[in-house]
Protein backbone atom coordinates (compact mmCIF):
# COMPACT_ATOMS: atom_id res chain seq x y z
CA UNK A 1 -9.12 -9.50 19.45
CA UNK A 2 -13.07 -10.02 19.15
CA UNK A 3 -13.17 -6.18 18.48
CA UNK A 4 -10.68 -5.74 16.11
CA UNK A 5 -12.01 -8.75 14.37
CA UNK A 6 -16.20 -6.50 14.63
CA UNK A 7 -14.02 -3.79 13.07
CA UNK A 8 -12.17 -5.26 10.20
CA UNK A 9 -15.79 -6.52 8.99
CA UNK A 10 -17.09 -3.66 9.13
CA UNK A 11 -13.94 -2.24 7.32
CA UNK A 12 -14.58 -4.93 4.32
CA UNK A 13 -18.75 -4.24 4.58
CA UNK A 14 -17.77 -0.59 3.89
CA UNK A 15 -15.40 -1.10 1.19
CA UNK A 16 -17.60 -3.01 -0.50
CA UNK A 17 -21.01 -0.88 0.18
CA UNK A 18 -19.57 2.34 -1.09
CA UNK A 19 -17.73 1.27 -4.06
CA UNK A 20 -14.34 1.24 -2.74
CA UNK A 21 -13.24 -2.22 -2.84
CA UNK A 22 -15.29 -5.64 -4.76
CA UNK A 23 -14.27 -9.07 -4.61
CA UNK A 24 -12.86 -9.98 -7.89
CA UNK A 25 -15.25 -12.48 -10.23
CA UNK A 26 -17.82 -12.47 -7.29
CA UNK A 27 -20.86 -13.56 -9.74
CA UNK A 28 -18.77 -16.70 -9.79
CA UNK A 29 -17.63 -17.26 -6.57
CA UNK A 30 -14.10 -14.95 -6.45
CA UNK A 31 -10.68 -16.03 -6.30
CA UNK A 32 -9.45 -15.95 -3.37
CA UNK A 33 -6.74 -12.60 -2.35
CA UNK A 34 -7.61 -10.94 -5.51
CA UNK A 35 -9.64 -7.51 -5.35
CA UNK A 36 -10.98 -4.66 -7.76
CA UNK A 37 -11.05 -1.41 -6.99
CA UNK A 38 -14.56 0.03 -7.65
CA UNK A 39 -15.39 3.69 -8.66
CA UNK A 40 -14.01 5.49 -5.16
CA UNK A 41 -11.62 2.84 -4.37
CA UNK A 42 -9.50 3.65 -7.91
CA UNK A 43 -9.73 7.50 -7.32
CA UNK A 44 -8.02 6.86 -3.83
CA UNK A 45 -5.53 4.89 -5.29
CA UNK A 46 -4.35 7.45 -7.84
CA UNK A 47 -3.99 9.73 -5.50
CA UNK A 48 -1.77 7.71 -3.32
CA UNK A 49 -0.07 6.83 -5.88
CA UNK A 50 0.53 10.25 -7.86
CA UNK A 51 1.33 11.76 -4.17
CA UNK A 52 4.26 8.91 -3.97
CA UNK A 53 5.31 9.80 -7.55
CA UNK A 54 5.35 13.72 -6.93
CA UNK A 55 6.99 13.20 -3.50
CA UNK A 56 10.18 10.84 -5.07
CA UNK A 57 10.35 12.64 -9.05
CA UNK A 58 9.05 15.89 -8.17
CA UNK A 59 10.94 16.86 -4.28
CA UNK A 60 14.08 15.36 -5.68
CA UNK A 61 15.65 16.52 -8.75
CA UNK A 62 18.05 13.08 -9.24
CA UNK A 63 15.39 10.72 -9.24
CA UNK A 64 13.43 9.87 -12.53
CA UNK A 65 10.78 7.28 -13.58
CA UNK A 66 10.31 4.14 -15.56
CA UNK A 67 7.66 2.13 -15.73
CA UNK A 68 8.79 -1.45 -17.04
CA UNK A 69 7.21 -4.49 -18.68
CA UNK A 70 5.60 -7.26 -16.34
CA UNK A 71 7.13 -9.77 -18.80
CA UNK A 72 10.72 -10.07 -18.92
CA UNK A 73 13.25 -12.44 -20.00
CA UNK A 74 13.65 -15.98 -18.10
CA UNK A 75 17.80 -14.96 -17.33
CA UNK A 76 16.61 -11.68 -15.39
CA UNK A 77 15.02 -14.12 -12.62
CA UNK A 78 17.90 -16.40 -12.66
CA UNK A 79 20.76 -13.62 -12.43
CA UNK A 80 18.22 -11.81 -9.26
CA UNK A 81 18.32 -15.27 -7.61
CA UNK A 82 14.33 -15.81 -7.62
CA UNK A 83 14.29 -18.86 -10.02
CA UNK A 84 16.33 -20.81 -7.00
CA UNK A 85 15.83 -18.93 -3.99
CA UNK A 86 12.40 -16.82 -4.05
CA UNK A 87 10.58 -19.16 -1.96
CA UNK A 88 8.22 -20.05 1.20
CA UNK A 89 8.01 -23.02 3.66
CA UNK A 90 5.02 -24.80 2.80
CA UNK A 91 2.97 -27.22 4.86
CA UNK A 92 -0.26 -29.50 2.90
CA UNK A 93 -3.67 -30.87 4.53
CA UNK A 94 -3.89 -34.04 3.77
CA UNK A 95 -8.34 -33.96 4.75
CA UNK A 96 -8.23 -30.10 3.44
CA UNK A 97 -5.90 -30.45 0.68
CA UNK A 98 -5.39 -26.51 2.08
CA UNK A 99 -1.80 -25.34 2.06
CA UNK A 100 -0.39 -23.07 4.66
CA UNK A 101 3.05 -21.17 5.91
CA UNK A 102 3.98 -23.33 9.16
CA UNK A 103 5.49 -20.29 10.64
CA UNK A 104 2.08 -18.27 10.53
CA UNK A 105 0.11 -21.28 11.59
CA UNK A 106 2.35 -21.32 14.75
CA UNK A 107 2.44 -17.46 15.01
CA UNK A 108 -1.67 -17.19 15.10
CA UNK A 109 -2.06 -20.28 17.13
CA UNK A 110 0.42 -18.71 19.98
CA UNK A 111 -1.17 -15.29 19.34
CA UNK A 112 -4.63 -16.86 20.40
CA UNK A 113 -3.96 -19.54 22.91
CA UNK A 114 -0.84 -17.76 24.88
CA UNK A 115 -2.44 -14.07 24.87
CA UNK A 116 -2.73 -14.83 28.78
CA UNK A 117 0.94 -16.48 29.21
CA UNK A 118 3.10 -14.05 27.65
CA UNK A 119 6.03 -16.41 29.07
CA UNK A 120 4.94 -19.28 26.77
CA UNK A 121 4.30 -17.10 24.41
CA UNK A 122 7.57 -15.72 24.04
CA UNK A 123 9.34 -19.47 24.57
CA UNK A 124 7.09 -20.55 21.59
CA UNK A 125 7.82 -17.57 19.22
CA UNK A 126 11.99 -17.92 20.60
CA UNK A 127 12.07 -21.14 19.36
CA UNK A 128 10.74 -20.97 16.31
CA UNK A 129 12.45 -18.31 15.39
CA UNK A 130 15.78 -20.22 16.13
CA UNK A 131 14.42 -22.83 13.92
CA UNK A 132 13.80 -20.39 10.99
CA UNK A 133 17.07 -19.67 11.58
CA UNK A 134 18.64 -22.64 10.72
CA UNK A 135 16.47 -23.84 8.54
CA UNK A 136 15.42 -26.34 10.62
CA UNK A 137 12.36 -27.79 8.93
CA UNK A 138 12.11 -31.01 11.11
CA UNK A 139 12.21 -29.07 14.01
CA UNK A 140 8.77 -26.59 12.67
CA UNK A 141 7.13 -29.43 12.22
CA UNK A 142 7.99 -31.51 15.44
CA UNK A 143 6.10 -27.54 17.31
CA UNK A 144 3.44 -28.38 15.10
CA UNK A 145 2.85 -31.57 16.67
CA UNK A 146 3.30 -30.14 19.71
CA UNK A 147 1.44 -27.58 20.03
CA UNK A 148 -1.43 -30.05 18.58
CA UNK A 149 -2.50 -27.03 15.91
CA UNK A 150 -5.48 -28.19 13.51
CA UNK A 151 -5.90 -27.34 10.55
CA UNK A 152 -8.90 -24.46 10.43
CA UNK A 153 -11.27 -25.98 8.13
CA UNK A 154 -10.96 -30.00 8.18
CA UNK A 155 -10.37 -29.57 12.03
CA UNK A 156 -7.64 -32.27 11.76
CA UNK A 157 -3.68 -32.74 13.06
CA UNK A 158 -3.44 -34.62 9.81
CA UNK A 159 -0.14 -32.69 7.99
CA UNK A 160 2.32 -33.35 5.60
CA UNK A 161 6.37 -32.73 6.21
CA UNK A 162 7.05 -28.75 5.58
CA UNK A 163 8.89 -27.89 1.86
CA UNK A 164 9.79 -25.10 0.00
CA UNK A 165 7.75 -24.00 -2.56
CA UNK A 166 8.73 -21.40 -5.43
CA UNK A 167 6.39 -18.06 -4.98
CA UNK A 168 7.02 -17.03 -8.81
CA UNK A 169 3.95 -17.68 -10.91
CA UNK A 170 4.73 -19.69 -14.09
CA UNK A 171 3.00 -18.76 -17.46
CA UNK A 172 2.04 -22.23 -19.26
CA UNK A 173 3.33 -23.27 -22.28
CA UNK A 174 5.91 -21.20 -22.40
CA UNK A 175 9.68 -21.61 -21.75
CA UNK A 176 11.17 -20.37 -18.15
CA UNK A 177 8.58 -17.50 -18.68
CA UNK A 178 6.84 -15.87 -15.01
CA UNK A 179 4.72 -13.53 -14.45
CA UNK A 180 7.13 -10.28 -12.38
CA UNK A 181 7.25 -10.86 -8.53
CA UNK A 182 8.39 -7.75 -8.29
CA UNK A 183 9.08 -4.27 -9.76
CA UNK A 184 13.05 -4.16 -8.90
CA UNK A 185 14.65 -5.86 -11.36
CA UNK A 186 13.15 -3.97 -14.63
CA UNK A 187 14.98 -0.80 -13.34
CA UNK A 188 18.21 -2.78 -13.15
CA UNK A 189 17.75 -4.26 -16.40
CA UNK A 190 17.45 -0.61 -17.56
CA UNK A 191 20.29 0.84 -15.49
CA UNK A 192 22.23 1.18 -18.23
CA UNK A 193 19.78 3.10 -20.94
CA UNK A 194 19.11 4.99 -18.03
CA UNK A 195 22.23 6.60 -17.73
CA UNK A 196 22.70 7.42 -21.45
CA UNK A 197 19.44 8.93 -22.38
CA UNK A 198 19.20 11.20 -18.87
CA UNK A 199 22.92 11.65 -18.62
CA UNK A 200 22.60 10.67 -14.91
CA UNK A 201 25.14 11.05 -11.98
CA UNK A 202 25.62 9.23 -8.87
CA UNK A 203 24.09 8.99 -6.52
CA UNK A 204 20.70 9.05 -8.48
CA UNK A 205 17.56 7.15 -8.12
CA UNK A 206 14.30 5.42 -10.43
CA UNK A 207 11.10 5.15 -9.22
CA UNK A 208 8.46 2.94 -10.60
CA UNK A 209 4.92 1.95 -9.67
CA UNK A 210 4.14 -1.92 -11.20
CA UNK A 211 1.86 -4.51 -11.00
CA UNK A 212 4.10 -7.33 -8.98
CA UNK A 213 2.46 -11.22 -8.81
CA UNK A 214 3.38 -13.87 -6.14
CA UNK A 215 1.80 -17.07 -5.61
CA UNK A 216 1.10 -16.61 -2.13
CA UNK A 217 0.32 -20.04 0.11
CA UNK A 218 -1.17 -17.64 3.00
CA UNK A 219 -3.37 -15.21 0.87
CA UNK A 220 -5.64 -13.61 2.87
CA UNK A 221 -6.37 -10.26 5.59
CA UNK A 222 -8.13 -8.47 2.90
CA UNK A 223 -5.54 -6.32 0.76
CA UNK A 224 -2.79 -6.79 2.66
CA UNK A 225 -1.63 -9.96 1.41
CA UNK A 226 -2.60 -10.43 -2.08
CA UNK A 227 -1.51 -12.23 -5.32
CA UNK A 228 -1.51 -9.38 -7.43
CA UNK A 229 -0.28 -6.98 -6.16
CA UNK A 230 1.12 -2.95 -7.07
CA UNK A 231 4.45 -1.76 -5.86
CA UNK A 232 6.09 1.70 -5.03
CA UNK A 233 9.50 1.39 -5.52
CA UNK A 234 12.60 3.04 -5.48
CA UNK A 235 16.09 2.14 -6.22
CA UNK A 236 19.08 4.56 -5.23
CA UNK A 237 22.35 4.16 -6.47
CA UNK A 238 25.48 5.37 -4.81
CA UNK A 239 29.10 5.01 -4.34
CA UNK A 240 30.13 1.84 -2.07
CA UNK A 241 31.86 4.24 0.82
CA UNK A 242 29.03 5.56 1.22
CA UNK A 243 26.79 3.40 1.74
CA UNK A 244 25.60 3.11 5.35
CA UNK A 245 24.87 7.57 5.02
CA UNK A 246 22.55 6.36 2.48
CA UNK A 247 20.88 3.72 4.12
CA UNK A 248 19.95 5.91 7.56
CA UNK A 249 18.87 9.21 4.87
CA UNK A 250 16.31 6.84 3.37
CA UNK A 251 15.03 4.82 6.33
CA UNK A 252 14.25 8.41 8.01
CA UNK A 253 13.50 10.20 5.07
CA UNK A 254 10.91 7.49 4.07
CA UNK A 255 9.26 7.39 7.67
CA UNK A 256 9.11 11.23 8.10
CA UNK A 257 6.96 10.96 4.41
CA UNK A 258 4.76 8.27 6.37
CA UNK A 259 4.20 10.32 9.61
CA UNK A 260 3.06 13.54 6.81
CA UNK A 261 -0.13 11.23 6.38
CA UNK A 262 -1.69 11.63 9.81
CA UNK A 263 -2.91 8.74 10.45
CA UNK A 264 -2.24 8.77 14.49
CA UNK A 265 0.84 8.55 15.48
CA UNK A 266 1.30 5.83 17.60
CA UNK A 267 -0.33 3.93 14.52
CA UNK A 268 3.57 3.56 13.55
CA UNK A 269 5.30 1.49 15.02
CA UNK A 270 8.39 3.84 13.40
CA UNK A 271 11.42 1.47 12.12
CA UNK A 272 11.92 -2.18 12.65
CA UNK A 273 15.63 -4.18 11.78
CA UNK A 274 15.54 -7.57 9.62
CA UNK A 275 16.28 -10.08 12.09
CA UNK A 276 16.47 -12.48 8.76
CA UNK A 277 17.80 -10.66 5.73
CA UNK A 278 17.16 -11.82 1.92
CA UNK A 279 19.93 -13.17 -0.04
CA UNK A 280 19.89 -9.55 -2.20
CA UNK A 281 20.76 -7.39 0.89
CA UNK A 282 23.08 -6.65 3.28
CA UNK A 283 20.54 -4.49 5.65
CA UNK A 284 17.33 -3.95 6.19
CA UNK A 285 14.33 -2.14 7.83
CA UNK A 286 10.97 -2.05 8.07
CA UNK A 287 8.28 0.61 8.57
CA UNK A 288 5.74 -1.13 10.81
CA UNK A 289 2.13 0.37 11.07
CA UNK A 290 -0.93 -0.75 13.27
CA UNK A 291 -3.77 -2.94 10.77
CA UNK A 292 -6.56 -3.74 12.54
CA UNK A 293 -4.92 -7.49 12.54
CA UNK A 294 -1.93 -6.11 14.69
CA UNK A 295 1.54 -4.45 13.67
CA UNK A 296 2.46 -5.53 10.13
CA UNK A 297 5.48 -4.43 7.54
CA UNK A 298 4.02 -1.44 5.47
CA UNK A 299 7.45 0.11 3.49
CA UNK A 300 10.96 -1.79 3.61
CA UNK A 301 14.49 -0.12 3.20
CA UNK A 302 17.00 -1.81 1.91
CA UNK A 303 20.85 -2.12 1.21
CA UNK A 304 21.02 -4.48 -1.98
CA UNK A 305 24.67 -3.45 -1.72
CA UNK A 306 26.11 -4.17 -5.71
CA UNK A 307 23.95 -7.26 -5.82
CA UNK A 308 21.76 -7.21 -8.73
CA UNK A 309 23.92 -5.05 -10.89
CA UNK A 310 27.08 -7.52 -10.57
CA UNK A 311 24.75 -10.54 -11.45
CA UNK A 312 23.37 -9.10 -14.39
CA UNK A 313 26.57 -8.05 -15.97
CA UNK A 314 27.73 -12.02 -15.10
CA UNK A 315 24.50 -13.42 -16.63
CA UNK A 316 24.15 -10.59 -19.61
CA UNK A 317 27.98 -10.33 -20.06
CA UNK A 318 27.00 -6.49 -20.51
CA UNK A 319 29.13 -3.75 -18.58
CA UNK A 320 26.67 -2.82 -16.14
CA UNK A 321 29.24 0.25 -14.62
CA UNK A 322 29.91 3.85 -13.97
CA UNK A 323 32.67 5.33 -15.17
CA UNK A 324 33.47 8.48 -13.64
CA UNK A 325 36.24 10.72 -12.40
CA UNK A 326 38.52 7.91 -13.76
CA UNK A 327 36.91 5.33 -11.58
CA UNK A 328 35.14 2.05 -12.82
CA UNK A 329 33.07 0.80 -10.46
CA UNK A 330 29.65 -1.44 -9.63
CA UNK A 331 27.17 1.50 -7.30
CA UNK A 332 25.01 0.06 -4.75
CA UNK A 333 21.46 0.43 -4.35
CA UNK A 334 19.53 1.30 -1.49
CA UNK A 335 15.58 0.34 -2.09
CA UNK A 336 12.46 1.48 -1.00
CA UNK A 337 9.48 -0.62 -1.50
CA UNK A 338 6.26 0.41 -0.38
CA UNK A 339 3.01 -1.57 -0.91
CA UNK A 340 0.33 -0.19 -2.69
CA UNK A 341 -2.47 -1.61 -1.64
CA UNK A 342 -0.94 -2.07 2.14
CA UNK A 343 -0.76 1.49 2.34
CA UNK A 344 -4.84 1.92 1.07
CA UNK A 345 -5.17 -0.31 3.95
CA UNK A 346 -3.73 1.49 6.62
CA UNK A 347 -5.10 4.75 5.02
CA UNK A 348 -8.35 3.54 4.78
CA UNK A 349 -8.88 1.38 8.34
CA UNK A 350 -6.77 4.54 9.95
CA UNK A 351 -9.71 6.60 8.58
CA UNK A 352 -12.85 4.99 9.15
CA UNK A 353 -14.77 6.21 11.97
CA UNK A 354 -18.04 5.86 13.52
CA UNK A 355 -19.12 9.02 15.56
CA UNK A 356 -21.53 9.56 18.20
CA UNK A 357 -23.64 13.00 17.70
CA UNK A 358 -25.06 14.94 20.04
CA UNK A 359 -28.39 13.95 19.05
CA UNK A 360 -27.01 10.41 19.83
CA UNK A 361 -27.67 9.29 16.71
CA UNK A 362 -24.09 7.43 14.95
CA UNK A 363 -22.43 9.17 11.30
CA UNK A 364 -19.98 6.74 9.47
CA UNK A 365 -17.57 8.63 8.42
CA UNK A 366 -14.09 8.60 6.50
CA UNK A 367 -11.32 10.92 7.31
CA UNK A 368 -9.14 10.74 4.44
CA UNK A 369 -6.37 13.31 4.08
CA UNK A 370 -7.78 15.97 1.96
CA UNK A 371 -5.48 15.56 -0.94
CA UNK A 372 -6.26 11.73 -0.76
CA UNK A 373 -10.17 11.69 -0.86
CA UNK A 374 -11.48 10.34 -4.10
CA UNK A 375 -14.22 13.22 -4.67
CA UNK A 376 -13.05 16.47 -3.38
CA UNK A 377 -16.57 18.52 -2.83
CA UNK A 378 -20.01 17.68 -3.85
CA UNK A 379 -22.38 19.54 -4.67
CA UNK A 380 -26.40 20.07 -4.03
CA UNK A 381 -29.76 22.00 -4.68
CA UNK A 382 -31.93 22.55 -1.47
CA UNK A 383 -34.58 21.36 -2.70
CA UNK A 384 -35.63 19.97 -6.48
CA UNK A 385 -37.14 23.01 -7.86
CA UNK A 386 -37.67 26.85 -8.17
CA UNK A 387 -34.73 26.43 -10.30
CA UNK A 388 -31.96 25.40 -7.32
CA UNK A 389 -30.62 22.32 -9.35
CA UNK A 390 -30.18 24.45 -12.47
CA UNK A 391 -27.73 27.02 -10.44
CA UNK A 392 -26.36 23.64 -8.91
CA UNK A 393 -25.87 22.24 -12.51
CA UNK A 394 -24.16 25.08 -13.67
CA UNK A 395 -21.48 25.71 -10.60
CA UNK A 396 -20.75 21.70 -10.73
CA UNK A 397 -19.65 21.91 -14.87
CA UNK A 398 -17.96 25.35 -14.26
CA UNK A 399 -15.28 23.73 -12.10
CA UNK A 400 -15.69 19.63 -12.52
CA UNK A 401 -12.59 20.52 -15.28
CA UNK A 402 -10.31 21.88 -12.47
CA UNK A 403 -11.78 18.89 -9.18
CA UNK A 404 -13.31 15.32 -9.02
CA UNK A 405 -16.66 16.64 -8.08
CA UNK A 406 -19.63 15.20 -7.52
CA UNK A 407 -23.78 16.30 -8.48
CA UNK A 408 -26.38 14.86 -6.57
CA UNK A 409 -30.30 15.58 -6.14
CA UNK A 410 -31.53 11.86 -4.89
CA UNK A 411 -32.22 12.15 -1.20
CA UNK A 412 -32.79 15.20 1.65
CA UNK A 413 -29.71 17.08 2.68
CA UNK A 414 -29.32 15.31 5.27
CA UNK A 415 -28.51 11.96 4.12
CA UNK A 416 -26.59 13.68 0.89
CA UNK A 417 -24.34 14.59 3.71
CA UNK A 418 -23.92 11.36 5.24
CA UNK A 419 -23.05 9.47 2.02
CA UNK A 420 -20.64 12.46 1.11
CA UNK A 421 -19.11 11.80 5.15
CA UNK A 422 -19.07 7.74 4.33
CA UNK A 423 -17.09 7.88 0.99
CA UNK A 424 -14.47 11.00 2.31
CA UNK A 425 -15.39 14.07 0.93
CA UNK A 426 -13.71 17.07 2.88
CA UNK A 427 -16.65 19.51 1.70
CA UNK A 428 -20.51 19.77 0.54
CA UNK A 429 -21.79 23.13 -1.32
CA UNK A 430 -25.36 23.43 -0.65
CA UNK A 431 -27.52 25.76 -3.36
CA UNK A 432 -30.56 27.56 -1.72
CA UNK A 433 -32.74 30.27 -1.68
CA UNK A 434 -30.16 32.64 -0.97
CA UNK A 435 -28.43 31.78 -3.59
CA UNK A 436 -30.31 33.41 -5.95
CA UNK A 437 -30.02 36.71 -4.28
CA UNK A 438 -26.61 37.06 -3.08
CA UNK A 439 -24.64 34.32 -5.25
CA UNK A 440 -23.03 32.30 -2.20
CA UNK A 441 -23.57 28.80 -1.09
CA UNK A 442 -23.19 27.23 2.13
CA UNK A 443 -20.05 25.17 2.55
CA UNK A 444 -19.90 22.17 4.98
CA UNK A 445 -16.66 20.70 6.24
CA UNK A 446 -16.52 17.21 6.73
CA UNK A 447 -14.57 16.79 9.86
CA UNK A 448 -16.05 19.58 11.98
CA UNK A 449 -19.84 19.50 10.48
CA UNK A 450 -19.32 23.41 10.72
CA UNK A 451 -21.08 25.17 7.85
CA UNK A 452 -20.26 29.05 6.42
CA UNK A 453 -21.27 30.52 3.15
CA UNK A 454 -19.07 31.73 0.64
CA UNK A 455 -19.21 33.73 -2.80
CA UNK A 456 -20.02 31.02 -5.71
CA UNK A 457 -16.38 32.91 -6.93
CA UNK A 458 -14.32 31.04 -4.04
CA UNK A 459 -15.65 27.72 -4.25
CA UNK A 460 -12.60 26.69 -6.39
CA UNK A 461 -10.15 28.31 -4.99
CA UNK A 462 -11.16 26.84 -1.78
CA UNK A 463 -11.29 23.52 -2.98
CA UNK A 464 -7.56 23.81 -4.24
CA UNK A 465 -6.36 25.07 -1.37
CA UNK A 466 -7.13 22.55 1.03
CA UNK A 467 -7.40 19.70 -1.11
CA UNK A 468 -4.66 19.98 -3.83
CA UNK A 469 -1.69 18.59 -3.24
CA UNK A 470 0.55 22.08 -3.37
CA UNK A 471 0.41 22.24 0.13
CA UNK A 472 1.32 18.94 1.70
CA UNK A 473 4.59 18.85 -1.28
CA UNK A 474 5.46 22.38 -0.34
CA UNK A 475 5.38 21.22 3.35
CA UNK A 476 7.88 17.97 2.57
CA UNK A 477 10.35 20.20 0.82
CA UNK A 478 11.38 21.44 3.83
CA UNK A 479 11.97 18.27 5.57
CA UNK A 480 13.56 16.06 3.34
């Protein structure tokens, strides 16, 4: 536990260091669970996220995209069931005045003190998952007691009862208006326009990536749990008979996409059943990957059965139907929902690597998927003169208009290459001497070290091939 705990500091540390991830509002303080994404961090994230988009619109020619308000009218959260039911058990400090989930206090304090009794362990977790189950909030707090857990910061037993408390955030001054929780309901509210202006068919499906917000009590482990938040979702719609082929098409579909990534593995701890299912679905799954906290929920499936659509039409009295083949019907939906930010997470901690040379000497380095580093090649002179940078100039703003590319002159080659290696970069172009004769630069791959020259001609032809994303689309065609 110690070393994961070394690790995930050193994770943050190098977030932070080389401009991936910043605490947000850190000259005054931060708030805590909210993030920015600095200069390299934001490049990573669009490519996740235009690799998602390309996989769902692009590999699947009845799925289109929307991209919804985060403000919508008060009656959508009352017909999706949030205003009454989107909630979390909630348990106070009285010395702290800290809040915290009960279950999570009693899931880390087991975690820690039982990792030798696995026995006790298992009793511990048994029960209060039987308590979860019926809703047994006496009963959470009576294990509690127990189990004599204090609260982390005062140090005290000294709790209040448990209660529910409403995750939605609430905008002031305004009537029954919240900030979105998530990024479902605006393609539901659009099902309809949908259909008319793309003339759509079921099954079909809408994708959207959104901001989502949630007032989380437990906000914390870096970017995995967050209050603001970006979703990748996906809604499916189908004909009720056929909904559990559905279902099993997405949950493997969606964990063959995962496995494409290469991030080890046994990382994935492939798909895991709701043993508790929300009030919207009839089914569920998760995708569970390795964090360096432990196996966590990365990507849920879902069978929201005719859920949301039948509640809107009851709160909107608008038809909310397909009419087809002389049928009237409600389709279901089968989601996915994929966290943005979890999945930079498990990208970026999957990647991270320190290396031992043979010189003995350690490189930091970060082995993003090609397609999914944030500068794809960098280029350098030699040396600062005898006109090396000017050749270097001149290659970088030939192709910077077809790559994210990168210029730089500030240190030796050496430690050019090991800044390059931290941030992800799959290759570095070095201009030298030889150069100038025979119009080829040396190329350096990040993963192997292994350098080659090539004609100044194939540098961006290289760089598409292995870092575009043709390749790693052409290659999911086939499967799903």
């Amino acid at each position: 536990m110690k070393k994961c705990s070394h690790f995930f500091d050193f994770l943050i540390s190098h977030a932070k260091t080389y401009g991936f991830i910043f605490p947000s509002s850190e000259i005054y303080g931060g708030l805590n669970a909210i993030y920015d994404y600095g200069p390299h961090g934001v490049e990573l994230k669009n490519n996740i996220k235009e690799f998602w988009w390309k996989s769902m619109t692009q590999l699947h020619d009845n799925i289109i995209g929307l991209d919804s308000s985060i403000l919508m009218h008060s009656d959508i959260w009352r017909a999706s069931g949030h205003v009454n039911k989107f909630s979390e058990l909630l348990i106070d400090n009285k010395d702290s005045k800290k809040r915290y989930r009960p279950e999570i206090l009693i899931q880390e304090y087991v975690e820690d003190k039982f990792f030798n009794d696995p026995k006790k362990k298992e009793k511990t977790l048994s029960r209060l998952s039987q308590s979860l189950k019926k809703k047994d909030l006496v009963d959470i707090k009576v294990l509690i007691d127990e189990l004599c857990i204090c609260d982390p910061i005062s140090k005290t037993k000294n709790w209040t009862n448990i209660r529910h408390f409403n995750m939605m955030f609430k905008i002031q001054n305004e009537k029954d208006l919240y900030l979105r929780p998530e990024t479902a309901q605006g393609i539901f509210s659009n099902f309809q326009n949908i259909i008319k202006s793309n003339r759509m068919k079921i099954p079909f499906g809408i994708a959207q990536i959104g901001k989502s917000f949630r007032n989380e009590i437990f906000s914390r482990k870096f970017l995995f749990r967050m209050r603001e938040f970006e979703q990748m979702e996906m809604q499916f719609f189908i004909l009720p008979a056929e909904e559990i082929k559905w279902y099993e098409y997405w949950k493997k579909n969606r964990l063959k996409w995962h496995l494409e990534l290469n991030l080890e593995y046994k990382k994935y701890y492939k798909l895991c059943d709701h043993d508790h299912l929300s009030h919207y679905e009839s089914a569920g799954s998760d995708i569970v990957f390795h964090f360096p906290f432990g196996f966590q929920e990365i990507e849920g499936i879902h069978s929201r059965r005719d859920f949301d659509l039948k509640n809107h039409e009851f709160f909107s009295k608008k038809k909310l139907r397909i009419f087809e083949l002389k049928k009237n019907y409600i389709p279901y939906v089968i989601e996915t929902s994929l966290g943005l930010d979890r999945l930079f997470l498990a990208i970026f901690s999957s990647s991270l690597k320190k290396e031992k040379l043979e010189n003995r000497k350690i490189r930091i380095v970060l082995k993003l998927p090609y397609y999914l580093s944030p500068i794809k090649a960098a280029i350098f002179p030699l040396v600062r003169k005898d006109g090396l940078p000017e050749i270097a100039k001149r290659i970088f703003n030939d192709i910077r208009i077809h790559h994210r590319l990168v210029y730089d002159e500030k240190e030796s080659i050496g430690k050019l290459y090991r800044r390059q290696d931290a941030i992800g970069t799959p290759f570095c172009l070095t201009v030298d001497y030889d150069t100038i004769k025979t119009d080829t630069v040396t190329i350096r791959n990040r993963d192997s070290m292994k350098q080659k020259r090539i004609h100044i001609k194939e540098i961006s032809k290289i760089i598409e091939r292995e870092t575009g994303l043709r390749k790693i689309l052409k290659k999911l065609s086939y499967i799903i």
